[in-house]
Protein backbone atom coordinates (compact mmCIF):
# COMPACT_ATOMS: atom_id res chain seq x y z
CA UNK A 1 -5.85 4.60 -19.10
CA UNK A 2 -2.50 4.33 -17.06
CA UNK A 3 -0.79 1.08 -16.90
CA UNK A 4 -1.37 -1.00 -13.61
CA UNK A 5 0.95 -0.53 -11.33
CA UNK A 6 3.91 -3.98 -11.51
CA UNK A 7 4.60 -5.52 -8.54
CA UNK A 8 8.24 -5.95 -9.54
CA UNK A 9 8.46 -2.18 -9.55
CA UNK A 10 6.98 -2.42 -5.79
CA UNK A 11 9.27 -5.11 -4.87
CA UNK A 12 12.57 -3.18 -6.01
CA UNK A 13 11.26 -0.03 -4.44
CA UNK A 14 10.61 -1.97 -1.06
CA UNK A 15 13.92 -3.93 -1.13
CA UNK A 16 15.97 -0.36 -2.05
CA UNK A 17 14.16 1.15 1.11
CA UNK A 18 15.00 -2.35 3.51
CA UNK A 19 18.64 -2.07 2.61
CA UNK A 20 19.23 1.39 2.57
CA UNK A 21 17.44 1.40 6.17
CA UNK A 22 19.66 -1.26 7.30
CA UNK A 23 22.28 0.38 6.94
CA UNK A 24 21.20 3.57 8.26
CA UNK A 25 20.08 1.49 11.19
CA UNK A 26 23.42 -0.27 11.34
CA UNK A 27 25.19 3.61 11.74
CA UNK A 28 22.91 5.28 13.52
CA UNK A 29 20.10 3.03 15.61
CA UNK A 30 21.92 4.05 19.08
CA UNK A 31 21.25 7.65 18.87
CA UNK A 32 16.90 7.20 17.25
CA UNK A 33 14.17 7.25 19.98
CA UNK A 34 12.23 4.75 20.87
CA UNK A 35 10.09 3.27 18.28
CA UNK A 36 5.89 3.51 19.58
CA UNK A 37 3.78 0.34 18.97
CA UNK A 38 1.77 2.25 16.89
CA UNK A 39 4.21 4.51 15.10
CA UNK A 40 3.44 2.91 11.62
CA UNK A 41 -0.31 2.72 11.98
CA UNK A 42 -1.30 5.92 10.34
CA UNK A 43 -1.11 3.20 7.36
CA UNK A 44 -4.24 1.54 8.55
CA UNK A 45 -6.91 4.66 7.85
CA UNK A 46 -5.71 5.16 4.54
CA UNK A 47 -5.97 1.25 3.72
CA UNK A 48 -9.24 1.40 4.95
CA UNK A 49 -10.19 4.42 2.99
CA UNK A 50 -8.91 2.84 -0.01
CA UNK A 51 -10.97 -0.63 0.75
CA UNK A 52 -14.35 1.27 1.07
CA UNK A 53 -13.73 3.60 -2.05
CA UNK A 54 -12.78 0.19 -3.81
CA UNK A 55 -16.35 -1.27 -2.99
CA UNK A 56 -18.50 1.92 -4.07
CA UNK A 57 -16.41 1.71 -7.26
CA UNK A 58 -16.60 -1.71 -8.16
CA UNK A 59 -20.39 -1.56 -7.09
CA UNK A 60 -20.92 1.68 -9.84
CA UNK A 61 -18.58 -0.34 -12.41
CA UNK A 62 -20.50 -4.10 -12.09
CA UNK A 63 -23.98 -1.72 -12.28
CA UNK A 64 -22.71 -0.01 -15.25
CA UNK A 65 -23.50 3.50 -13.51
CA UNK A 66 -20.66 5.34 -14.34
CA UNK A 67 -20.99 8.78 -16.21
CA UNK A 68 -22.05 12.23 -15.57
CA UNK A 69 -25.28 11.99 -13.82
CA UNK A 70 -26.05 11.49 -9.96
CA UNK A 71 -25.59 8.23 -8.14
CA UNK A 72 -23.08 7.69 -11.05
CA UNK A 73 -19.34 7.09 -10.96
CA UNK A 74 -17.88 10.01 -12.73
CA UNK A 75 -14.73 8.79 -15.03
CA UNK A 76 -12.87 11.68 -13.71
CA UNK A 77 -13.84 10.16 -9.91
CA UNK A 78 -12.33 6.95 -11.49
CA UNK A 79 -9.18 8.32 -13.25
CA UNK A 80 -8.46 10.25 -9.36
CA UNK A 81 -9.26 6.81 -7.62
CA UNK A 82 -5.93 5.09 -9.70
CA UNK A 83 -4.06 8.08 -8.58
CA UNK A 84 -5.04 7.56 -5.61
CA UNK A 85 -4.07 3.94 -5.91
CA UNK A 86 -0.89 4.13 -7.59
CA UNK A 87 0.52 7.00 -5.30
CA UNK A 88 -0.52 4.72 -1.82
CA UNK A 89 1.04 1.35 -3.29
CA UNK A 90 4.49 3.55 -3.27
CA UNK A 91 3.82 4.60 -0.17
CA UNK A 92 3.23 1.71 0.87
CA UNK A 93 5.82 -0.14 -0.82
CA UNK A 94 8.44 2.11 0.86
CA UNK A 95 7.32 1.93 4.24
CA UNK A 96 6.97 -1.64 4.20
CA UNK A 97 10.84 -1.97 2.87
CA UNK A 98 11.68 0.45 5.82
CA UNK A 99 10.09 -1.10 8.56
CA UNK A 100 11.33 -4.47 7.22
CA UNK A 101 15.13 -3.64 6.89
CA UNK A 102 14.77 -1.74 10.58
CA UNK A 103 13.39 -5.57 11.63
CA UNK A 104 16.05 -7.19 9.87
CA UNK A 105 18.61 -4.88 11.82
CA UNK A 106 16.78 -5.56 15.14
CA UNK A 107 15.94 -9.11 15.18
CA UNK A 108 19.92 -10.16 15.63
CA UNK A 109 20.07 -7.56 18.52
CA UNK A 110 17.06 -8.71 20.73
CA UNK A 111 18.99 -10.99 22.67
CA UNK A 112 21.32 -8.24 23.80
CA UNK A 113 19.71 -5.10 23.26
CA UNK A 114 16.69 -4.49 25.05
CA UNK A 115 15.89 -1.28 22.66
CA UNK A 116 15.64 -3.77 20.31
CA UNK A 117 13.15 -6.15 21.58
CA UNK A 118 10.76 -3.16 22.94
CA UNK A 119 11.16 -1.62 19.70
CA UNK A 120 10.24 -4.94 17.58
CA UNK A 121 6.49 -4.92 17.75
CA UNK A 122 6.46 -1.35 16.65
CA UNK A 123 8.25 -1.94 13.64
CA UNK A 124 6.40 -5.19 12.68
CA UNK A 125 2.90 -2.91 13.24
CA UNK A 126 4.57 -0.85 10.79
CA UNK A 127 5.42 -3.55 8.29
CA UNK A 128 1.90 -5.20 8.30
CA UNK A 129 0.64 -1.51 7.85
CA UNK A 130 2.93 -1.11 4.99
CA UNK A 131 2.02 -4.05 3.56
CA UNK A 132 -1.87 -4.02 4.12
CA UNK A 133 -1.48 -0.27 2.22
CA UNK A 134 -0.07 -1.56 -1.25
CA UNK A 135 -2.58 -4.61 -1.20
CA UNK A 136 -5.67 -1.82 -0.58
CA UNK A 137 -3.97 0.37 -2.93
CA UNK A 138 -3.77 -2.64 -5.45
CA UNK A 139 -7.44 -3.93 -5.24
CA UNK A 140 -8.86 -0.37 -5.48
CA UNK A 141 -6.90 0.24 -8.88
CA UNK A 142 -8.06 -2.95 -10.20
CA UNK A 143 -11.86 -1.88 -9.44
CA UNK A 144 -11.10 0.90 -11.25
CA UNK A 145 -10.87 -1.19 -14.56
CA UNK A 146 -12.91 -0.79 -17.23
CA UNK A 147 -14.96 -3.87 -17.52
CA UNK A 148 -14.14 -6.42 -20.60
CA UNK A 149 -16.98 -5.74 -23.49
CA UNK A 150 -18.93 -8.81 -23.98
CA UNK A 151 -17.98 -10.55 -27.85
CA UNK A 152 -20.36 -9.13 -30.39
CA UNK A 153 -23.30 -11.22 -30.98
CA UNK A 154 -22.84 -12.83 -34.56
CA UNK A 155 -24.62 -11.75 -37.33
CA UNK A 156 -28.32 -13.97 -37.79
């Protein structure tokens, strides 16, 4: 199996996307549209998604009915599930770093821009979103584990 997924490696990518967007926001935040309260909640289904498939799996994993056969958890189920998994943390990662360096551009300007306070509880929708993704996208990899064998029993 794949390596799990390091949150440093999430962290960088998140941090990359919160300065490059605040910079981009710095240039160009005058001429973007309005920002909806919901525009980063498309985030939300997939979490959810992610949460349920995490419980079926971990339910067929702690049962030990994984393989082939029906009502089973097929390992190729599993080994799409991390995919899955690694693929939304990214996502989720990224979005999270852009929403967070559009807040960090718009939380100086409140006071005197009032696109910038109607825009605010759009982006932070978006952040929590972003953020809510990679922690889904985190659990449901880790149900995806193979469980630890027990120690053999010694010899009588």
């Amino acid at each position: 199996m794949t390596s799990a997924t390091r949150v440093r490696d999430l962290l960088a990518l998140a941090l990359f996307a919160a300065i490059a967007t605040w910079l981009l926001a710095g240039a160009f935040y005058g001429s973007l549209p309005p920002v909806p309260v919901f525009a980063g909640a498309s985030l939300y289904p997939v979490a959810a998604i992610e949460v349920v498939l995490a419980l079926v799996i971990r339910s067929r994993v702690n049962n030990h009915r994984v393989g082939p056969g029906p009502r089973q958890l097929h390992p190729i189920a599993a080994a799409r599930a991390v995919a899955l998994a690694k693929a939304s943390a990214l996502v989720g990662a990224g979005s999270a770093g852009v929403w967070l360096g559009l807040l960090l551009y718009l939380l100086p300007q409140r006071s005197t821009v009032d696109a910038a306070a109607s825009d605010t509880t759009g982006v932070v929708v978006g952040l929590v979103a972003g953020a809510v993704l990679v922690a889904a996208a985190l659990w449901l990899e880790h149900c995806c584990r193979t469980p630890d064998e027990p120690p053999d029993e010694p010899a009588v």
